[in-house]
Protein backbone atom coordinates (compact mmCIF):
# COMPACT_ATOMS: atom_id res chain seq x y z
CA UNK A 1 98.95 59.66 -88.43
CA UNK A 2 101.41 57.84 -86.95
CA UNK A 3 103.97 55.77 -88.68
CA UNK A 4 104.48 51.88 -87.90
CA UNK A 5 107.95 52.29 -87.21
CA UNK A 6 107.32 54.90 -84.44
CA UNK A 7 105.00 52.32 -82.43
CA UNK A 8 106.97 50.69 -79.43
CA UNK A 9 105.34 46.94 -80.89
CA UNK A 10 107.11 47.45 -83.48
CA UNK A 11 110.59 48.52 -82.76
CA UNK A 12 110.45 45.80 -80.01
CA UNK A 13 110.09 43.51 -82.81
CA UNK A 14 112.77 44.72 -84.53
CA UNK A 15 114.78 44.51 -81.74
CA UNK A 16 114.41 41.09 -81.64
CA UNK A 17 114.53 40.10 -85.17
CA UNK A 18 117.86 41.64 -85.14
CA UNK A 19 118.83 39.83 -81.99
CA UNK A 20 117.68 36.82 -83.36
CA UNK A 21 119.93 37.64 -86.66
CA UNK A 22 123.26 38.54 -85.00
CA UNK A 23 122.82 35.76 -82.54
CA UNK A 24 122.44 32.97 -85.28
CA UNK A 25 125.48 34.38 -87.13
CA UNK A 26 127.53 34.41 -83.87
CA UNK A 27 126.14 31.02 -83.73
CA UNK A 28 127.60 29.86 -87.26
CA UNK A 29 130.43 31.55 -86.52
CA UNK A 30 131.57 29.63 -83.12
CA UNK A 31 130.40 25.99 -85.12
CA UNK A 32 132.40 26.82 -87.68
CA UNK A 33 135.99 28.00 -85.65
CA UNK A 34 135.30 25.02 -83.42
CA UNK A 35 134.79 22.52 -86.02
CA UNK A 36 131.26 21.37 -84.20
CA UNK A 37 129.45 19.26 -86.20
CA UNK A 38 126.31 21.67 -87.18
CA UNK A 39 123.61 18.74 -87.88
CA UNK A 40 125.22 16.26 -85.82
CA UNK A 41 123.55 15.53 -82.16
CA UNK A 42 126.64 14.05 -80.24
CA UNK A 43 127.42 17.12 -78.48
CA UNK A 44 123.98 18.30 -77.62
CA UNK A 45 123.04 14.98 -76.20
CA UNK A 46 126.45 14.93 -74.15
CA UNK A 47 124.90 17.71 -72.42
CA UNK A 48 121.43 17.81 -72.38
CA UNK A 49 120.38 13.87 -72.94
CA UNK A 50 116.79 13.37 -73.22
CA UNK A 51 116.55 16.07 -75.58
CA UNK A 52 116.11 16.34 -79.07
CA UNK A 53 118.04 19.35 -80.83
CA UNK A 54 121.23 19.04 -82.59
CA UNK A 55 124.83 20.74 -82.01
CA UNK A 56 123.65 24.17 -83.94
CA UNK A 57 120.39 24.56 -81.61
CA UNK A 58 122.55 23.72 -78.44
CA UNK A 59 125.10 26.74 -79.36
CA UNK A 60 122.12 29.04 -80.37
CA UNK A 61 120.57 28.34 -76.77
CA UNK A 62 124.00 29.24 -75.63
CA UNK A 63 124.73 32.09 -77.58
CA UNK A 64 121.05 33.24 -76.71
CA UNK A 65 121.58 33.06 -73.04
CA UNK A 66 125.23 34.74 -73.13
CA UNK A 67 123.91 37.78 -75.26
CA UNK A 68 120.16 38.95 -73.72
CA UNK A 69 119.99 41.89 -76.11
CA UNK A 70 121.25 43.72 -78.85
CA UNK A 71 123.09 46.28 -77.10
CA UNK A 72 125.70 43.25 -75.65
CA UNK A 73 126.05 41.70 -78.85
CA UNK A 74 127.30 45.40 -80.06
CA UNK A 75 129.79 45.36 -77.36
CA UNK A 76 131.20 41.52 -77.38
CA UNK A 77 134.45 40.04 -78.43
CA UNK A 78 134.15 37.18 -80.57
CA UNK A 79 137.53 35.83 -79.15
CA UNK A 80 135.97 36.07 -75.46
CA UNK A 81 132.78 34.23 -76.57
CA UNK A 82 134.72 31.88 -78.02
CA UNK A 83 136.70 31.37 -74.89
CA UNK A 84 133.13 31.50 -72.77
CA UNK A 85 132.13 28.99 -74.85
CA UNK A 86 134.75 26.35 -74.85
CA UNK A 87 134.61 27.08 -70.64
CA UNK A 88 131.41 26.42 -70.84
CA UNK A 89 131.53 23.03 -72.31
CA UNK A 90 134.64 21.63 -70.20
CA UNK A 91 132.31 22.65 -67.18
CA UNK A 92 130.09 19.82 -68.66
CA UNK A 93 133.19 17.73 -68.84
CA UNK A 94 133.48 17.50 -72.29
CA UNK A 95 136.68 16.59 -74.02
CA UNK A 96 138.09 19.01 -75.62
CA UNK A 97 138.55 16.33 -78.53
CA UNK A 98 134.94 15.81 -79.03
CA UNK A 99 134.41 19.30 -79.98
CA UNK A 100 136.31 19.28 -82.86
């Protein structure tokens, strides 16, 4: 008999339950070092008007996109993310100011 945690479903899910894990954390972690407002919707509708999510959800997206699996969250710098991130949203021409 095999065992459920053998099955390939199954670690797949695991996979990405822990993806989904590390990448909210990184998530709380770059709202709170750059001061974003997590409920607020300024930022996210700076960016993507028209849509309804707020500042958290934007950054998730972003973190999401940065970090496709589990094996490059193992291997990322917080401090580059950080710095990804922040590049990321003067790309969208957003003040630097507005972040914070």
């Amino acid at each position: 008999m095999m065992q459920a945690e053998q099955l390939p479903k199954f670690q797949q899910q695991v996979l990405q339950s822990n993806l989904r894990k590390k990448v909210r954390q990184l998530t709380a972690h770059l709202v709170t070092v750059l001061h974003i407002d997590p409920i607020g919707h300024q930022l996210a509708a700076f960016i993507c008007p028209g849509e309804s999510m707020d500042n958290t959800e934007l950054v998730y997206s972003w973190v999401l996109r940065e970090c496709c699996c589990i094996s490059c969250i193992r291997n990322l710098d917080f401090q580059t993310l950080q710095h990804d991130f922040v590049r990321w949203l003067l790309d969208h021409d957003v003040p630097v100011g507005d972040v914070q």
